[in-house]
Protein backbone atom coordinates (compact mmCIF):
# COMPACT_ATOMS: atom_id res chain seq x y z
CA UNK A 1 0.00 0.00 0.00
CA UNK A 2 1.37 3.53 -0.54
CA UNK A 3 2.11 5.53 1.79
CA UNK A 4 3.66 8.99 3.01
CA UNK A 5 6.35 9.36 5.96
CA UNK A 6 6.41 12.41 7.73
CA UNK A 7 9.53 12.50 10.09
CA UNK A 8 11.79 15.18 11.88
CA UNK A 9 15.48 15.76 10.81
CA UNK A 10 16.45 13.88 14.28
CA UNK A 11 14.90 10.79 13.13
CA UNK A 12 15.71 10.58 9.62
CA UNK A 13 18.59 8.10 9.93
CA UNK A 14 16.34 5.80 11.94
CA UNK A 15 13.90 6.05 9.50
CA UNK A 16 15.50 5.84 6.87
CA UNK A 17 16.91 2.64 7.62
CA UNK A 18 13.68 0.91 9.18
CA UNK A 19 11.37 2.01 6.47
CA UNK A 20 13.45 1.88 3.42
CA UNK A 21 11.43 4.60 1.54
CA UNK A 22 12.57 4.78 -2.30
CA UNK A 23 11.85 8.85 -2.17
CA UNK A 24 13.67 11.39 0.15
CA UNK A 25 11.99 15.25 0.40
CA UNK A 26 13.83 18.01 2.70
CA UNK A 27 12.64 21.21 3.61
CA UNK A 28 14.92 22.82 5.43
CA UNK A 29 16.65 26.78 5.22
CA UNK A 30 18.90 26.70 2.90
CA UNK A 31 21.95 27.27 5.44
CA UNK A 32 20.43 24.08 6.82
CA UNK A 33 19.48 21.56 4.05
CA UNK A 34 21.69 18.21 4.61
CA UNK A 35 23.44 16.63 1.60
CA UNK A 36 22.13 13.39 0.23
CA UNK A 37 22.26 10.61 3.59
CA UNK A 38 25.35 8.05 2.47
CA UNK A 39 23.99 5.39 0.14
CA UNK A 40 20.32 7.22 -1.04
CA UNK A 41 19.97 7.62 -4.31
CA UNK A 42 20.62 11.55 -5.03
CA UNK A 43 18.14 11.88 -7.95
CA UNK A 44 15.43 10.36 -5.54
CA UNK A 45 16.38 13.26 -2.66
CA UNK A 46 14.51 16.47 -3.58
CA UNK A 47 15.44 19.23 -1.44
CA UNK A 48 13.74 22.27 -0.70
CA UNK A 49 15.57 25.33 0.90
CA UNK A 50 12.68 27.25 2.22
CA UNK A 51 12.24 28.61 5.60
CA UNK A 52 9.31 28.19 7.56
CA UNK A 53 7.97 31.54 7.32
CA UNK A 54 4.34 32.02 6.41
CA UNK A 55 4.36 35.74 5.26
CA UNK A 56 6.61 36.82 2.40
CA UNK A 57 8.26 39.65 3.72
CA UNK A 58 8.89 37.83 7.10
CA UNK A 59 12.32 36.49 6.42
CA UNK A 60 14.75 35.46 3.53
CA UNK A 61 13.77 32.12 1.28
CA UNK A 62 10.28 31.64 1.67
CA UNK A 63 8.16 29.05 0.46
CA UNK A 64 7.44 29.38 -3.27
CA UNK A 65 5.10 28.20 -5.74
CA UNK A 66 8.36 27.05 -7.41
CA UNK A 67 8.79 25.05 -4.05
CA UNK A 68 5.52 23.47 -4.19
CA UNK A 69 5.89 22.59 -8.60
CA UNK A 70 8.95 21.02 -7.68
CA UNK A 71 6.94 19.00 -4.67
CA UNK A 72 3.99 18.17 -7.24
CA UNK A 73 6.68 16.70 -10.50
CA UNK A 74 9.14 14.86 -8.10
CA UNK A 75 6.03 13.15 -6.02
CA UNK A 76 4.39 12.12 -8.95
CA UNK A 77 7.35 10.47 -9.79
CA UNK A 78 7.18 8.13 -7.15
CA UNK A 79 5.45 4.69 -7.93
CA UNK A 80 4.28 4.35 -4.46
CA UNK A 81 5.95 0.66 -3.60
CA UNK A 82 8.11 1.89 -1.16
CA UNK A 83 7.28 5.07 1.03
CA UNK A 84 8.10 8.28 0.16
CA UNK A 85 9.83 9.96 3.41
CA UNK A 86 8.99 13.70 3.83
CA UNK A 87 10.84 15.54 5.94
CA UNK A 88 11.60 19.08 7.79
CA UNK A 89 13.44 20.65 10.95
CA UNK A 90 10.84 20.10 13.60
CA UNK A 91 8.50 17.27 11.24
CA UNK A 92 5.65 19.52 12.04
CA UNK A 93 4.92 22.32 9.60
CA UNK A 94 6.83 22.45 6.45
CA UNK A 95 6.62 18.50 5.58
CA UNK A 96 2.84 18.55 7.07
CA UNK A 97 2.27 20.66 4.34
CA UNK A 98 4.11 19.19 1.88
CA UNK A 99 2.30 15.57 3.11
CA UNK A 100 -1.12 17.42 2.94
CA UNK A 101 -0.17 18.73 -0.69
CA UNK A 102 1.04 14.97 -1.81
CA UNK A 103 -2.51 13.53 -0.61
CA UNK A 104 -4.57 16.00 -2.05
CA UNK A 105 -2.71 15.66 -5.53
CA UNK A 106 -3.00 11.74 -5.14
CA UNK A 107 -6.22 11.17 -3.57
CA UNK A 108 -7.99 13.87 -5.94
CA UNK A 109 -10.17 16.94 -5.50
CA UNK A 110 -13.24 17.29 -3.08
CA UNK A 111 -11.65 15.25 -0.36
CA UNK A 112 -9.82 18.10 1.61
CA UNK A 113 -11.48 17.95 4.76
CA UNK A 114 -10.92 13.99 5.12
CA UNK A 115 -7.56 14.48 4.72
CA UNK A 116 -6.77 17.29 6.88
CA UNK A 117 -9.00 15.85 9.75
CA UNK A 118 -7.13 12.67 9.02
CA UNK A 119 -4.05 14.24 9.18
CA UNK A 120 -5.29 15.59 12.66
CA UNK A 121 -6.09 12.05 13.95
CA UNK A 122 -2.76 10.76 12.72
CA UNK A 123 -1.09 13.52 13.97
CA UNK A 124 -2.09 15.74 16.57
CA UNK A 125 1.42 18.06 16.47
CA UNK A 126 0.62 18.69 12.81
CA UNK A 127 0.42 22.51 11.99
CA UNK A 128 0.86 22.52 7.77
CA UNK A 129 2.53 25.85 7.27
CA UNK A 130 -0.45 28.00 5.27
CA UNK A 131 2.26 29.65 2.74
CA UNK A 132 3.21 26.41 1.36
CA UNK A 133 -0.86 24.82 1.38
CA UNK A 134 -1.62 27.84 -0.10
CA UNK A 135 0.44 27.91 -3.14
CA UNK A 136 -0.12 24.18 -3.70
CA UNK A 137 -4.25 25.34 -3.36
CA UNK A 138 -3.36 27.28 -6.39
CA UNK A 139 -1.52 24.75 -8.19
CA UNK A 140 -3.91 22.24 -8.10
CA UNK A 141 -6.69 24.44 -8.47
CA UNK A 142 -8.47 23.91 -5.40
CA UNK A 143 -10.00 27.23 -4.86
CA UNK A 144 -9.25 28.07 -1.33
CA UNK A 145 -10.64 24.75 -0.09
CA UNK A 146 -7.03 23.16 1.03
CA UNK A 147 -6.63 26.12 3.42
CA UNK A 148 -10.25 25.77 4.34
CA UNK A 149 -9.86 22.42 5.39
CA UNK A 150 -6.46 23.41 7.06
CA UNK A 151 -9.59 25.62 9.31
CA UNK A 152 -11.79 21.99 10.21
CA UNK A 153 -8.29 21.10 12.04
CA UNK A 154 -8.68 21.26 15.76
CA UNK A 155 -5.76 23.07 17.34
CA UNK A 156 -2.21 21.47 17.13
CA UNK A 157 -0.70 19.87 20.11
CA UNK A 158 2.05 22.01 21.02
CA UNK A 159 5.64 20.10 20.84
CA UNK A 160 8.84 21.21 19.93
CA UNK A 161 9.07 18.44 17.41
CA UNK A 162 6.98 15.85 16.22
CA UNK A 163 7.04 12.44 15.88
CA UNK A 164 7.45 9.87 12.73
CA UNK A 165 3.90 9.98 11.29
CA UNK A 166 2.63 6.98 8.68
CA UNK A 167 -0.61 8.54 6.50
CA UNK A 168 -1.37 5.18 4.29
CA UNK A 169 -2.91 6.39 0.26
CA UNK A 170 -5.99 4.79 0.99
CA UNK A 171 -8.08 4.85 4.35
CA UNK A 172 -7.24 8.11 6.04
């Protein structure tokens, strides 16, 4: 069955090597982002400089709609045998969104709310960063109802980091 890893850069090793996903995404700053872990595949790691900054003018290297195209062609690459491992500082705003943009692209319009109150359920530390959910809103046409649904969330458990979170392709 396919399905999405969400992880924080602390546990990437670990899960690297207990879930053997065939896909690597980092979003990190770009004074941050790691080079390729030791015997991945480097044209299977996408990485993603962006800061986690949800207003523009807020900081240097925000997320993009360039950030978010790049997300969309390298995911849809993935055949979906093995997991596809997304993964940020904290694993609890930048790959949230970047998981929430991956299941709305693969499990198709008009099923935004299921999969952010899924994402809830599965992870109660998730807080998708809005910049990134909304460009991806706009690049897969969604009209505003990806951030919507970010709105039927109930408030984020408060953590420092979050912990390895499995969202399976089918059955949210």
């Amino acid at each position: 069955m396919p399905r999405l890893l969400v992880s924080p850069l602390s546990s990437l090793v670990d899960v690297l090597q207990t879930h053997d996903p065939s896909h690597l995404v980092s979003l990190l700053s770009p004074e941050h982002m790691i080079e390729t872990p030791a015997g991945f595949p480097a044209a299977r790691h996408l990485k993603l400089g962006v800061n986690d900054i949800v207003d523009t003018s807020a900081g240097p290297a925000p997320p993009g709609r360039a950030h978010i195209e790049a997300l969309l062609e390298f995911s849809r690459g993935w055949d979906g045998e093995r997991p596809l491992l997304i993964h940020c500082w904290a694993g609890i705003s930048r790959s949230m969104a970047s998981a929430f943009t991956v299941l709305c692209d693969r499990l198709g319009p008009d099923l935004e709310i299921e999969i952010a109150q899924a994402m809830r359920r599965r992870a109660p530390h998730a807080q998708p960063n809005r910049l990134l959910v909304r460009h991806a809103d706009d690049a897969l046409g969604r009209q505003g109802k990806m951030l919507a649904a970010l709105n039927t969330m109930a408030p984020p458990l408060l953590l420092e980091e979050g912990t390895t979170t499995d969202f399976p392709l089918v059955g949210l």
